[in-house]
N, C-alpha and C. Protein backbone atom coordinates (compact mmCIF):
# COMPACT_ATOMS: atom_id res chain seq x y z
N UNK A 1 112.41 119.76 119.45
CA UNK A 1 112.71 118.66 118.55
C UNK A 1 113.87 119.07 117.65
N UNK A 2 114.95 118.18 117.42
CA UNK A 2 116.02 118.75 116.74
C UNK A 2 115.80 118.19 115.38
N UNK A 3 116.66 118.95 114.62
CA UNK A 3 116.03 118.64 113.04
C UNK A 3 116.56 117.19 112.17
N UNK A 4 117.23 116.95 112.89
CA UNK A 4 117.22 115.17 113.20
C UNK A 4 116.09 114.49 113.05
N UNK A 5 115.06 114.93 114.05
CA UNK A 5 114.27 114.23 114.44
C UNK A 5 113.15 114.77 113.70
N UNK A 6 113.03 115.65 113.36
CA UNK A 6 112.14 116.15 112.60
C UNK A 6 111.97 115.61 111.03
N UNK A 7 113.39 115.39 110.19
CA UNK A 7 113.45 114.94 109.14
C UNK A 7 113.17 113.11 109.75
N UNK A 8 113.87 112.41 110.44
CA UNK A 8 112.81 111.23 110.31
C UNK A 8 111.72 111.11 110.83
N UNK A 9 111.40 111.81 111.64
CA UNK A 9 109.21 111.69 110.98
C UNK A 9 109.06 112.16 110.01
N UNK A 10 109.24 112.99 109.04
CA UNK A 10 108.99 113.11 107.86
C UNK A 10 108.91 111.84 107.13
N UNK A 11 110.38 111.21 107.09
CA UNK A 11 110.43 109.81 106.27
C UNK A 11 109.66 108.80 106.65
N UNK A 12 109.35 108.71 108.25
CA UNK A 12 108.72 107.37 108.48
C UNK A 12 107.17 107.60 108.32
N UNK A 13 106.45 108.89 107.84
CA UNK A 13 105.42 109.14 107.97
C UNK A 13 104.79 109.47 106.47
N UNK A 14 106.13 109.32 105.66
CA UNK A 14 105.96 109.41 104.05
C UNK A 14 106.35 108.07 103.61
N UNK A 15 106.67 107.47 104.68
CA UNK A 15 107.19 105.81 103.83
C UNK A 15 105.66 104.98 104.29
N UNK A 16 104.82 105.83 105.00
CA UNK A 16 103.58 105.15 105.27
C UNK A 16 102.64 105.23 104.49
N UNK A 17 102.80 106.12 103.52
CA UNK A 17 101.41 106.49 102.68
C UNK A 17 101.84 105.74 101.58
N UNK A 18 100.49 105.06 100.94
CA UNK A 18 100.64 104.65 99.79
C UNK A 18 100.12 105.56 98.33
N UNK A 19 100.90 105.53 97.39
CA UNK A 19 100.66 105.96 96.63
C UNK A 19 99.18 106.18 95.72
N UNK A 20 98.65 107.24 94.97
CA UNK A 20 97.25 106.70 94.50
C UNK A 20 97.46 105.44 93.66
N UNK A 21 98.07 105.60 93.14
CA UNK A 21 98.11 103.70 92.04
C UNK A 21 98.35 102.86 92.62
N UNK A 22 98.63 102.42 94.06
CA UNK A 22 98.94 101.69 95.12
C UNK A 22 97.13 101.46 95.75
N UNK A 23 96.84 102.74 95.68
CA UNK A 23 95.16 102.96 96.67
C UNK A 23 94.37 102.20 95.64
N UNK A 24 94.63 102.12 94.21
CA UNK A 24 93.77 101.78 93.17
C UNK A 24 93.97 100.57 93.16
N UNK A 25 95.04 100.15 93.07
CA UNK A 25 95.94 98.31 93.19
C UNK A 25 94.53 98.08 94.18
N UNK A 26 94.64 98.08 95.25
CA UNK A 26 94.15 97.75 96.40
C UNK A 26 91.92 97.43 96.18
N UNK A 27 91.95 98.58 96.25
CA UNK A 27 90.56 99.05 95.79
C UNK A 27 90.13 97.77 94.53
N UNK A 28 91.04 97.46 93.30
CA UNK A 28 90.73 96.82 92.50
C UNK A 28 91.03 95.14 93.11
N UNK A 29 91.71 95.26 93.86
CA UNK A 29 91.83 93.93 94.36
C UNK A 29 90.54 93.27 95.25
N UNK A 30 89.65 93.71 95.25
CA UNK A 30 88.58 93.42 96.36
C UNK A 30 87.65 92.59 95.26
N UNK A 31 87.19 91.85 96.41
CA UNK A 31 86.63 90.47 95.29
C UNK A 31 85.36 91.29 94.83
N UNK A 32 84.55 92.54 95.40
CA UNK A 32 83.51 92.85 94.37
C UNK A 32 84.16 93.70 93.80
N UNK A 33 85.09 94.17 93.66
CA UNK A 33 85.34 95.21 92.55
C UNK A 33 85.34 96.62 93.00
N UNK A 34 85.23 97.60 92.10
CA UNK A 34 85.08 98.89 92.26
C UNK A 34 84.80 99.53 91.08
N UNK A 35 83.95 101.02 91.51
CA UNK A 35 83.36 101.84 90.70
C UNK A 35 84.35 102.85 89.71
N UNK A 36 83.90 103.05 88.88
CA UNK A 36 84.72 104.78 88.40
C UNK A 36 84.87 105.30 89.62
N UNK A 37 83.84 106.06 90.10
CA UNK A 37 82.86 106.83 91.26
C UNK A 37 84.06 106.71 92.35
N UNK A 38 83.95 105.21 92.75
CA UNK A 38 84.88 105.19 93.97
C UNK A 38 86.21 105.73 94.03
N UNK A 39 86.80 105.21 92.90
CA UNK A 39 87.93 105.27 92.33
C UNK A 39 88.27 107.02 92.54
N UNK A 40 87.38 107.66 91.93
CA UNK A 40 87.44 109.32 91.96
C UNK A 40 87.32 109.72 92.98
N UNK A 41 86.33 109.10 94.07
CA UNK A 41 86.50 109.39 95.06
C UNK A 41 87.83 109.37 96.21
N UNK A 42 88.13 107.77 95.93
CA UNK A 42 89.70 107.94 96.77
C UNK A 42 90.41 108.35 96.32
N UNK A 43 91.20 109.27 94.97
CA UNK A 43 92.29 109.24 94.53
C UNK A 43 92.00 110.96 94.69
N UNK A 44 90.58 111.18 94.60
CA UNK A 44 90.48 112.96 94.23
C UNK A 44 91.08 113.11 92.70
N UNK A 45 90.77 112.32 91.39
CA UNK A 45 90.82 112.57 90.12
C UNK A 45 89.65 112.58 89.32
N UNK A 46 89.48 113.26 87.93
CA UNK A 46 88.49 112.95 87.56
C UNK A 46 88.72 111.47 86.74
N UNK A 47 87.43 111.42 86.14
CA UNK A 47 86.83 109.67 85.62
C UNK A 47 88.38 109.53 84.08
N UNK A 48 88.56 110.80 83.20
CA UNK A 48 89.76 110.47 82.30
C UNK A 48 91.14 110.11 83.18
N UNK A 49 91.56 110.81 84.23
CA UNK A 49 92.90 110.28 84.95
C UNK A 49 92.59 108.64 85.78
N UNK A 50 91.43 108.59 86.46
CA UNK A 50 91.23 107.25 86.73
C UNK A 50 91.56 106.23 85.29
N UNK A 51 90.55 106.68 84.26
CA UNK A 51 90.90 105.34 83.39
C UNK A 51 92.32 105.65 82.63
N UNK A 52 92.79 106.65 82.72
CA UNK A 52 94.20 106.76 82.07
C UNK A 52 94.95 105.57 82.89
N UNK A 53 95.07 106.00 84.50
CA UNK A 53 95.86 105.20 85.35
C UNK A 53 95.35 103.49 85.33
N UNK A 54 94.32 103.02 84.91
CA UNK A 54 94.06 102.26 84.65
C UNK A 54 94.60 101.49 83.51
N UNK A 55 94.80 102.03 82.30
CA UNK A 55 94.97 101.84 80.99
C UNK A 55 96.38 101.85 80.94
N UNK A 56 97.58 102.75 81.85
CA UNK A 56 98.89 102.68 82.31
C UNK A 56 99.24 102.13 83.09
N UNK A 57 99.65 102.57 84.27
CA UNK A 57 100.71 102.59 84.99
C UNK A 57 100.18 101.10 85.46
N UNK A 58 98.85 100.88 85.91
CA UNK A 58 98.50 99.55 86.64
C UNK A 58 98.66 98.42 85.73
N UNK A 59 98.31 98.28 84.08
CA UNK A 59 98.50 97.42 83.22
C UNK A 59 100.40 97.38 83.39
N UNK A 60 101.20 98.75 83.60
CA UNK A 60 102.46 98.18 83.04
C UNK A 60 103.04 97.78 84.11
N UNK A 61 102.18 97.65 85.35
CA UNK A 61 102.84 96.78 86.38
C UNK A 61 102.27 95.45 86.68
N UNK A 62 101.58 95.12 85.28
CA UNK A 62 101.96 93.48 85.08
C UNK A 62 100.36 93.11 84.99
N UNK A 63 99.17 94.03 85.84
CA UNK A 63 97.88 93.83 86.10
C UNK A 63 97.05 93.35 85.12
N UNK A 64 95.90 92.67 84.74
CA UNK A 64 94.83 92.40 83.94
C UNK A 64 93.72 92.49 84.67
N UNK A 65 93.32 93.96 83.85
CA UNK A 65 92.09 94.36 84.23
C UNK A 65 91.24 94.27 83.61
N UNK A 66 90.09 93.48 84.30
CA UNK A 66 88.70 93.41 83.88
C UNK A 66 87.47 94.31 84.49
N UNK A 67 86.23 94.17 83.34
CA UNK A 67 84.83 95.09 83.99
C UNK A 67 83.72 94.26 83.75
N UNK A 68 82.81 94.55 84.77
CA UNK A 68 81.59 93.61 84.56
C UNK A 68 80.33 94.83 84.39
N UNK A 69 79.10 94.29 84.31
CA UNK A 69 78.03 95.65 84.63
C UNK A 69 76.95 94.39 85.53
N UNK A 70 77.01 94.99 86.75
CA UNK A 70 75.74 93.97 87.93
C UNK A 70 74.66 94.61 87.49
N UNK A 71 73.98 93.90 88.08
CA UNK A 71 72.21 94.01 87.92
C UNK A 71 71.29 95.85 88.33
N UNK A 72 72.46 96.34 88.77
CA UNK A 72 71.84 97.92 88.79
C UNK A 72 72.32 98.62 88.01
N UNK A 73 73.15 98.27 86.61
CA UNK A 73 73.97 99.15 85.69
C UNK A 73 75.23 99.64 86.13
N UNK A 74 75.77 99.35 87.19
CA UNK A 74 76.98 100.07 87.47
C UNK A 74 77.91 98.87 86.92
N UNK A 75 79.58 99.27 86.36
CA UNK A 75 80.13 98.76 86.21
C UNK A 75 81.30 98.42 86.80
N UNK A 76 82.12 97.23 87.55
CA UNK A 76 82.89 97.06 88.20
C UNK A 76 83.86 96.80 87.72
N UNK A 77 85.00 97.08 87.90
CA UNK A 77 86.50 96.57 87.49
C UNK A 77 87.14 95.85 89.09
N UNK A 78 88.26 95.29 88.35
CA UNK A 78 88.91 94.24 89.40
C UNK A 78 90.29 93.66 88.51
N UNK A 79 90.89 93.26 89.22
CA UNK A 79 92.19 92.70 88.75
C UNK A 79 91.87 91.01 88.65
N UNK A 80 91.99 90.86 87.50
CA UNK A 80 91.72 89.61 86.82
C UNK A 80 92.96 89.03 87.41
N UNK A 81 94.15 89.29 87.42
CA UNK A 81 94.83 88.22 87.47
C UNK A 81 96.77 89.47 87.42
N UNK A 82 97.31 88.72 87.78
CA UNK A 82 99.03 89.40 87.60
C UNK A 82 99.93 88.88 86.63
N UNK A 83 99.71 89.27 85.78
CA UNK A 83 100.51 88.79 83.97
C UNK A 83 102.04 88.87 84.46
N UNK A 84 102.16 87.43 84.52
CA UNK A 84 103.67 87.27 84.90
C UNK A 84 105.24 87.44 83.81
N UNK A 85 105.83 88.04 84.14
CA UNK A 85 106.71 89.33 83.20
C UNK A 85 107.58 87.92 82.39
C-alpha cells in the first residue's frame, strides 16, 4: 500500500467517526431520552464531564435541554427543542 493510500484511509475512516458531543446530540435526540449512566457509558466519561458537556458545548450549539424523573427514579434528558440563533 503506498502512503497515498494509506493517508486516505486514514481520512475517510476519521471523517466517519462521530465525535463524543455528536454521540450525545444523538443519544439525547431519542424520543425516550437518556441516562447519566448511558451517557458515561458511550462517551467513556465520568457523570461531571457528561454534565459539563451538557451544560456547554451542546447548549452553545443552539440545544435546549430538558430532564424528567419516570416512575423508577431514573432521570432522563432529551433535547427539547433547537434554539434558533
Amino acid at each position: 500500500m503506498s502512503k497515498t493510500a494509506k493517508t486516505n484511509a486514514k481520512k475517510s475512516s476519521s471523517a466517519k467517526r462521530k465525535s463524543k458531543t455528536e454521540q450525545l446530540i444523538g443519544l439525547l435526540s431519542r424520543a425516550s431520552g437518556v441516562t447519566i449512566e448511558e451517557m458515561m457509558k458511550a462517551t467513556g466519561w465520568q457523570c461531571h464531564s457528561v454534565r459539563g458537556c451538557l451544560a456547554g458545548a451542546i447548549k452553545k450549539k443552539g440545544h435546549e435541554i430538558s430532564s424528567e424523573v419516570d416512575n423508577d427514579s431514573a432521570r432522563h434528558y432529551h433535547i427539547k427543542s433547537k434554539v434558533s440563533a
